[in-house]
Protein backbone atom coordinates (compact mmCIF):
# COMPACT_ATOMS: atom_id res chain seq x y z
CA UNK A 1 30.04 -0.83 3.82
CA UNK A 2 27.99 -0.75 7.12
CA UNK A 3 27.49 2.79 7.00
CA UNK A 4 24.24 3.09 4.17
CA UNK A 5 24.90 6.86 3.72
CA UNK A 6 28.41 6.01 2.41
CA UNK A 7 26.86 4.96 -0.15
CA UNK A 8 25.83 7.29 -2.27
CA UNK A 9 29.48 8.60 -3.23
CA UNK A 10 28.98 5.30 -5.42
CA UNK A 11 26.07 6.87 -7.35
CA UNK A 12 26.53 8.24 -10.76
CA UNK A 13 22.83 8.92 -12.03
CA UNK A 14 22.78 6.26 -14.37
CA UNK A 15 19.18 6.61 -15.37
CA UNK A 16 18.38 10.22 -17.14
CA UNK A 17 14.91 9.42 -15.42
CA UNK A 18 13.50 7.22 -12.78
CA UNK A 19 11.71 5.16 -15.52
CA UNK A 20 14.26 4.31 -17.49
CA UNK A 21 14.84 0.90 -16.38
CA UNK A 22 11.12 0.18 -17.20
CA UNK A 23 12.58 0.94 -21.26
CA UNK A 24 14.60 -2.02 -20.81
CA UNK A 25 11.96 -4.16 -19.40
CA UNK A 26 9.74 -3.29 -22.53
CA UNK A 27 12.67 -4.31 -24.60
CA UNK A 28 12.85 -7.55 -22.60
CA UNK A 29 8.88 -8.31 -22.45
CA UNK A 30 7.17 -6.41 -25.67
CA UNK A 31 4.50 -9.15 -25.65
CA UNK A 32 3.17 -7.63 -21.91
CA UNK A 33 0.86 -4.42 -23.26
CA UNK A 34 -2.43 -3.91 -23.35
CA UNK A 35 -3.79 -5.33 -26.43
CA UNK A 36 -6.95 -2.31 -26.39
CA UNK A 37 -4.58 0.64 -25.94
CA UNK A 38 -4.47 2.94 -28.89
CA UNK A 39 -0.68 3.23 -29.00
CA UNK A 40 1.41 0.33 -30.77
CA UNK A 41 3.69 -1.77 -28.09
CA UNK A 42 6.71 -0.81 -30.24
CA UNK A 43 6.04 3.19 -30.07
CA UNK A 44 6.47 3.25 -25.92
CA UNK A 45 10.08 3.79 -24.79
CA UNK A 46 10.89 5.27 -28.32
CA UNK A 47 14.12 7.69 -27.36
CA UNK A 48 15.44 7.85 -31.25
CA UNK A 49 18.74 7.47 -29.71
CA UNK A 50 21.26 4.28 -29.36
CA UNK A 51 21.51 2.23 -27.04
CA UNK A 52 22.34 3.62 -23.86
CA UNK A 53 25.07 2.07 -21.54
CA UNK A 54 22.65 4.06 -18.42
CA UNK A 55 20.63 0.59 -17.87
CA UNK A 56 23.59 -1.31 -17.30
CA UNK A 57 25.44 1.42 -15.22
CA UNK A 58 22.27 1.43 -13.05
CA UNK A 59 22.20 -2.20 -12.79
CA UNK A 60 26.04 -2.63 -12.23
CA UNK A 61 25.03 -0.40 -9.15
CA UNK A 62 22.04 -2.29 -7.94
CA UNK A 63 23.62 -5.88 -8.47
CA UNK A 64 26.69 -4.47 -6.48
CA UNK A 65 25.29 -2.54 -3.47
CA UNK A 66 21.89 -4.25 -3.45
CA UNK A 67 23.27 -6.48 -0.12
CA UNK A 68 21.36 -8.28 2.68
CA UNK A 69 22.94 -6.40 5.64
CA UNK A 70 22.14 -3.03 2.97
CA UNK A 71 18.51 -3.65 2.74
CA UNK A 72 18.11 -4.68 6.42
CA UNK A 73 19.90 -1.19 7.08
CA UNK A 74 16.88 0.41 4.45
CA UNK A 75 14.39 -1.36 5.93
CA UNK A 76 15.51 -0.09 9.77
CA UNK A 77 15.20 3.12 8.78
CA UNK A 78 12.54 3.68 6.22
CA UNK A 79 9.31 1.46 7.57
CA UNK A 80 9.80 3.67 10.77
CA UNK A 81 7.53 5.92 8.54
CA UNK A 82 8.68 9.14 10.72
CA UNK A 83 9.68 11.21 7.52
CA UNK A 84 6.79 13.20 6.98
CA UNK A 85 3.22 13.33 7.81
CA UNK A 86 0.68 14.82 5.48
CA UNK A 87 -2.34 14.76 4.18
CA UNK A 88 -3.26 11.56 1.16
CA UNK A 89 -3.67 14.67 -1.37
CA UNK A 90 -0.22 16.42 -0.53
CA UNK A 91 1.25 13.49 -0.39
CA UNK A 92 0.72 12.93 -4.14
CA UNK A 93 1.78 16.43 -4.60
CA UNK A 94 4.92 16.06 -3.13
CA UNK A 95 5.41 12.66 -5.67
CA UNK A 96 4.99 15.13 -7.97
CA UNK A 97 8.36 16.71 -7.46
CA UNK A 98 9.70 13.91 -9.38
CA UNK A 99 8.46 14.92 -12.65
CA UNK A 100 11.03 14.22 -15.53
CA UNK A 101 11.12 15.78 -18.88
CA UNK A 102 13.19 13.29 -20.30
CA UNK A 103 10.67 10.22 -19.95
CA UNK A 104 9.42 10.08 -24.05
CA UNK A 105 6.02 8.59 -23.35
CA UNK A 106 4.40 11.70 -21.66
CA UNK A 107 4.54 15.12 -20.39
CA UNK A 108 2.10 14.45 -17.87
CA UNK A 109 3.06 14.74 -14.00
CA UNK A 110 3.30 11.87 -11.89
CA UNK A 111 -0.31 12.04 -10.68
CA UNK A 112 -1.26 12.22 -14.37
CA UNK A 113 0.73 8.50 -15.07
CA UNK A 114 -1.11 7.47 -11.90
CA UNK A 115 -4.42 8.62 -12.80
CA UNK A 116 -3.98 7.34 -16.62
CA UNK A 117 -3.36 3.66 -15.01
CA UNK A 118 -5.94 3.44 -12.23
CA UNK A 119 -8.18 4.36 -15.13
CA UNK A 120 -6.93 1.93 -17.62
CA UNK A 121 -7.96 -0.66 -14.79
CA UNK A 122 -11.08 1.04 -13.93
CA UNK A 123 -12.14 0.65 -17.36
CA UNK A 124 -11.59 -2.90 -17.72
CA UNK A 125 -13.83 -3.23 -15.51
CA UNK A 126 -11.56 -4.49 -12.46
CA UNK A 127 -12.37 -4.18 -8.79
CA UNK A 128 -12.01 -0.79 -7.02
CA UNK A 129 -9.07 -2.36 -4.84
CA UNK A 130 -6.96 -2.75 -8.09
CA UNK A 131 -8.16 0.88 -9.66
CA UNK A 132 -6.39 1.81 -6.16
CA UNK A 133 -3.16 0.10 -6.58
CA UNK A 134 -2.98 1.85 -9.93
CA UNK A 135 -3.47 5.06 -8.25
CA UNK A 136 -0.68 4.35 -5.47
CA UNK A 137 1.71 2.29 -7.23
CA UNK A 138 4.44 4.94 -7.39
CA UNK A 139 3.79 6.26 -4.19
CA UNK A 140 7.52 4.37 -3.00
CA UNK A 141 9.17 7.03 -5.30
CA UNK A 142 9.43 9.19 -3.04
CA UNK A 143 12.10 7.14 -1.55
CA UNK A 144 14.48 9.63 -4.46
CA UNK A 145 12.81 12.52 -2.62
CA UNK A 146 14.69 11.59 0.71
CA UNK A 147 18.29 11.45 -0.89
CA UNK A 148 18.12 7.66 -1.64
CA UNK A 149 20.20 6.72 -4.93
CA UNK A 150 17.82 5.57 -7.92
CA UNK A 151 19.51 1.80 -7.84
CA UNK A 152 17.72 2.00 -4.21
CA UNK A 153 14.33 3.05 -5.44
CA UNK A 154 13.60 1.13 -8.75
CA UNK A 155 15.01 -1.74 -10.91
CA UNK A 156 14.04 -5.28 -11.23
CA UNK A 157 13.85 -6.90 -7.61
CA UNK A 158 15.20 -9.81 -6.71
CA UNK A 159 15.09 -11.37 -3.43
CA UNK A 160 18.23 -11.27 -0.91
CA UNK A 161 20.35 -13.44 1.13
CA UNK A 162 20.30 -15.96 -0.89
CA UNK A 163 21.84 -17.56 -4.22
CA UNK A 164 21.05 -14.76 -7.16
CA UNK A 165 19.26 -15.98 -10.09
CA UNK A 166 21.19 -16.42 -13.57
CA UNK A 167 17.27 -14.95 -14.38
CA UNK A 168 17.71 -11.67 -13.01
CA UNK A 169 18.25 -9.21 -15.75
CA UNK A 170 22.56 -8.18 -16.05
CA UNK A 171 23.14 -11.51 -13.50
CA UNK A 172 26.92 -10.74 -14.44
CA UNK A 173 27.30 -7.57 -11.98
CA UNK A 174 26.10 -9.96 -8.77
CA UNK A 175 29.67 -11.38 -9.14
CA UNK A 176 30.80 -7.95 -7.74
CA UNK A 177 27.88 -8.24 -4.54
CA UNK A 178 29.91 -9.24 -1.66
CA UNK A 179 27.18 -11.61 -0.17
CA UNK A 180 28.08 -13.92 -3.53
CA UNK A 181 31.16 -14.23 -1.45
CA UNK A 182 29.59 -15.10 1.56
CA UNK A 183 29.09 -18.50 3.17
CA UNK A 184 26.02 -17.40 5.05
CA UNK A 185 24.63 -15.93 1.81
CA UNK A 186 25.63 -17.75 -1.58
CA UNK A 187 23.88 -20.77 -1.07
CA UNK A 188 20.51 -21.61 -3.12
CA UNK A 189 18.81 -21.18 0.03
CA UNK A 190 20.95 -19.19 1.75
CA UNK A 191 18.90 -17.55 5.01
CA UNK A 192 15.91 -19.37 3.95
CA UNK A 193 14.43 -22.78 3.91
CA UNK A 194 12.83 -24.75 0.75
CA UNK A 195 9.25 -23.65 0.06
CA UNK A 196 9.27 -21.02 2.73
CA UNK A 197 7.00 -18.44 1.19
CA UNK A 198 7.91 -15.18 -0.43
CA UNK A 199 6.54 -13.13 2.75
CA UNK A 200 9.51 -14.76 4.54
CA UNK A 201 12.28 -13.42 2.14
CA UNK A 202 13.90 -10.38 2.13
CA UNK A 203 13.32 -8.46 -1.49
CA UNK A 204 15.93 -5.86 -2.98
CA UNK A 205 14.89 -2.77 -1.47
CA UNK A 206 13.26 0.03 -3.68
CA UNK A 207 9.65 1.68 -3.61
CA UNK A 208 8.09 -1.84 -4.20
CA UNK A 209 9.07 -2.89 -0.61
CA UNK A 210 8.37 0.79 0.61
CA UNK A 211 4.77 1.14 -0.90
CA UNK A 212 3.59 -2.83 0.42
CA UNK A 213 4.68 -1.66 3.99
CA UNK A 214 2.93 1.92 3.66
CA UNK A 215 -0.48 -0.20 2.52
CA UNK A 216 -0.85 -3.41 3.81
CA UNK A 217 -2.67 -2.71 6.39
CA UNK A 218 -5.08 -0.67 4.20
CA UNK A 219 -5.59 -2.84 0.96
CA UNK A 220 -6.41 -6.90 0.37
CA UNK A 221 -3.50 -9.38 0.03
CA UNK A 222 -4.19 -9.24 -3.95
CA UNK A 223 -3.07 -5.76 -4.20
CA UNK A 224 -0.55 -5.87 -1.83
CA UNK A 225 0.98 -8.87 -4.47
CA UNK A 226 0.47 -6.67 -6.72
CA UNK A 227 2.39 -3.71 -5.11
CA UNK A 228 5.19 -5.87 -3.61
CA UNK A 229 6.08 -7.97 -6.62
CA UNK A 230 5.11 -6.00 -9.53
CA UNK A 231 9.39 -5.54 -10.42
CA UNK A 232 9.80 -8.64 -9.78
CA UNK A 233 10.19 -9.52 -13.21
CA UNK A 234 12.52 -12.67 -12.44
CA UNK A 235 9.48 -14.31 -10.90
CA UNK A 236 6.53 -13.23 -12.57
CA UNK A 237 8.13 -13.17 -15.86
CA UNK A 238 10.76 -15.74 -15.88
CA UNK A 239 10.11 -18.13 -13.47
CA UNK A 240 12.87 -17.54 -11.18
CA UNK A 241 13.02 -18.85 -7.40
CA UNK A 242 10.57 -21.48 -7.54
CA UNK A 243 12.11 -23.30 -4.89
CA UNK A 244 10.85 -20.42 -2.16
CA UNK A 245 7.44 -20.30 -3.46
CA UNK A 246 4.81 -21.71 -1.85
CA UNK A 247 1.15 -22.48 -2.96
CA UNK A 248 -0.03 -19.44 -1.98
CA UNK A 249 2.46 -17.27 -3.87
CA UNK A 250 1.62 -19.76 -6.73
CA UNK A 251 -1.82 -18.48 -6.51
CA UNK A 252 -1.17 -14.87 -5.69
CA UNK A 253 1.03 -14.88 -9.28
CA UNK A 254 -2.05 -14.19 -11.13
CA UNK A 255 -2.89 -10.90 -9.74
CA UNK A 256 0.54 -9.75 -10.16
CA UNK A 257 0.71 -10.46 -13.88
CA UNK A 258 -2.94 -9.20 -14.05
CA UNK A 259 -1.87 -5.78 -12.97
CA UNK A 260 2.05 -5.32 -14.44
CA UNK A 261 0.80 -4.21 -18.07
CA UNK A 262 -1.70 -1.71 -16.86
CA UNK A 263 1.75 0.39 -15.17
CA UNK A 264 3.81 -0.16 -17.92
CA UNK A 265 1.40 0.40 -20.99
CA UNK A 266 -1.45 2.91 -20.23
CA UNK A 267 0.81 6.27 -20.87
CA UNK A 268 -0.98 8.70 -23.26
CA UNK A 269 -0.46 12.04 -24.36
CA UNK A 270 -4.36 13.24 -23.68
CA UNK A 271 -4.07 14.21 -19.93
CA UNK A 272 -7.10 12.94 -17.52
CA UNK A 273 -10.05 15.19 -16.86
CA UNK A 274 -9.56 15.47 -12.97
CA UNK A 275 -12.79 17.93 -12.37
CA UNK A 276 -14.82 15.09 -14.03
CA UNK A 277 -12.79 11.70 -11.93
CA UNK A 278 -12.06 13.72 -8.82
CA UNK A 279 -15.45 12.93 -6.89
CA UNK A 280 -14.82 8.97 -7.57
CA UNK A 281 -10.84 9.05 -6.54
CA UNK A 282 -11.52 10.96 -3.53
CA UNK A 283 -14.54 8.55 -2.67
CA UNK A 284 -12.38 5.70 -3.93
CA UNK A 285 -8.98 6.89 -1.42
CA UNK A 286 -11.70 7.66 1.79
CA UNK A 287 -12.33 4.12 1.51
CA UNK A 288 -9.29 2.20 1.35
CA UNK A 289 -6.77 4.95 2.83
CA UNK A 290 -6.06 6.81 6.29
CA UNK A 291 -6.49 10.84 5.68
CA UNK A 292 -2.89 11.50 6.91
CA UNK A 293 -0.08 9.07 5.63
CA UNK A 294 3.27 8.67 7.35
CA UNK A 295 6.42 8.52 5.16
C-alpha cells in the first residue's frame, strides 16, 4: 500500500456525483438549512429513488484507504502546488469541468453553486472574507481533475493517526483501515498529545485540506476554519475529538458552524446574474487573492 497510485484499481465510482455524500449529510443533519431560503429543507437531495448503497460504497472506501502514511503520501505531493498555474478566473473555469447532471438540486455549473453561496452570505450581511470562502470553497475539487479517486476528494473528514471516532459517519468500515491495527496508530491519542490543537493533527485528505493550504496565506484564520473543517461533521456536528481541541479551536467552532449551512443549503434553480455581480467578485478576489494560483 505504499505506492498511492495503486490505489485507484480500488475505486469503483461509488458516488454518481461528487456531491452525493453531502445527500447523506442532509439526511443526517436536516435541522442545519437556512431558515430564509425559499426552498423547504426536505425538497434538497430529493433523487425519487431508494436508498442507494453508493454512500456506503464510498465510505467503505474512504474508512479503508483513508491511512496516515496515505495522506502524508497526498499531502507530499499535492501542497507542492506545481500542477498548474493559471490565472484566478481560469482557474474557476477549469472547476467547471466537474459539472454533473446527476446532482437534483441544480443545473447550474460549479461557478453558479459558488456564486449562489457567496451570495447567500453576502446577503446576510456577513463580512467580505466569508462572501470569499463561499466563492472558493470548492476550489479543492479539482483534486478529481488530477486522477484522484472521489473517497480522496470529499466525504466527512476525520482526523488521522489516531483512535477513529465511533462519531464518524459508517465507523464500522475503519475496522478494515490498517492503522486500527497499528500500535503506533490505534491509540486515543495515537501520534498526538492531549489538548494539542487541531492545527497539529493530520485530517483525512480531500479538497478541505487542499483548499486551507492553497489560501491560508491569503484569507484570516476564521475562514481558513471555515475552509479546513467545514466536512468535519464529527466535530462540528457531533462533538467528536474533544480531547485534541484546544481553546482556540473551541473558539474557532463558531465560524465553522456559521458558514456549513450557507454550502449545503443555498442551491436554486434561478441562475446568478454575473454581468450585474461581476464588478464586486472581481473587486472582492483582487483583494484577498494572488492573480495567478498554483495547483
Amino acid at each position: 500500500m505504499s505506492d498511492s497510485k495503486s490505489l485507484s484499481q480500488f475505486e469503483m465510482a461509488p458516488l454518481a456525483s461528487l456531491d452525493e455524500w453531502e445527500e447523506d449529510v442532509l439526511k443526517r443533519y436536516p435541522e442545519a438549512g437556512i431558515q430564509a431560503n425559499t426552498k423547504q429543507k426536505e425538497e434538497f437531495r430529493n433523487y425519487e429513488a431508494p436508498a442507494r448503497d453508493t454512500v456506503r460504497e464510498f465510505y467503505r472506501l474512504n474508512h479503508t484507504y483513508q491511512t496516515y502514511d496515505f495522506v502524508q503520501e497526498k499531502r507530499a505531493d499535492f501542497l507542492q502546488f506545481n500542477k498548474k498555474q493559471m490565472p484566478v478566473w481560469d482557474a474557476f473555469q477549469f472547476l467547471n469541468q466537474l459539472v454533473d447532471d446527476s446532482d437534483p438540486d441544480t443545473d447550474l455549473d460549479q461557478f453558479q453553486h459558488l456564486l449562489q453561496t457567496s451570495e447567500a452570505i453576502r446577503a446576510d450581511g456577513h463580512p467580505d472574507w466569508m462572501v470569499m470562502v463561499g466563492l472558493i470553497h470548492d476550489m479543492g475539487k479539482v483534486l478529481c481533475l488530477f486522477g484522484e479517486p472521489q473517497w480522496a476528494v470529499v466525504g466527512d473528514t476525520f482526523p488521522v493517526g489516531c483512535a477513529h471516532s465511533e462519531k464518524v459517519v459508517y465507523p464500522e468500515f475503519f475496522g478494515q483501515n490498517p492503522d486500527s491495527q497499528s500500535e503506533k496508530f490505534k491509540s486515543t491519542y495515537g501520534v498526538y498529545e492531549p489538548n494539542c490543537g487541531l492545527r497539529n493533527v493530520t485530517m483525512s485528505w480531500g479538497h478541505d485540506e487542499y483548499v486551507y493550504q492553497m489560501m491560508k496565506d491569503s484569507l484570516p484564520e476564521s475562514a481558513l476554519y471555515m475552509l479546513r473543517y467545514h466536512s468535519f461533521y464529527a466535530w462540528h456536528r457531533e462533538g467528536a475529538y474533544e480531547y485534541l481541541l484546544d481553546d482556540h479551536d473551541r473558539e474557532m467552532l463558531k465560524w465553522v458552524k456559521l458558514f456549513n449551512p450557507y454550502d449545503l443549503y443555498s442551491k436554486s434553480p434561478k441562475p446568478p446574474d454575473w454581468n450585474e455581480l461581476r464588478p464586486y467578485y472581481e473587486g472582492l478576489v483582487k483583494k484577498y487573492l494572488p492573480a495567478t494560483l498554483r495547483l
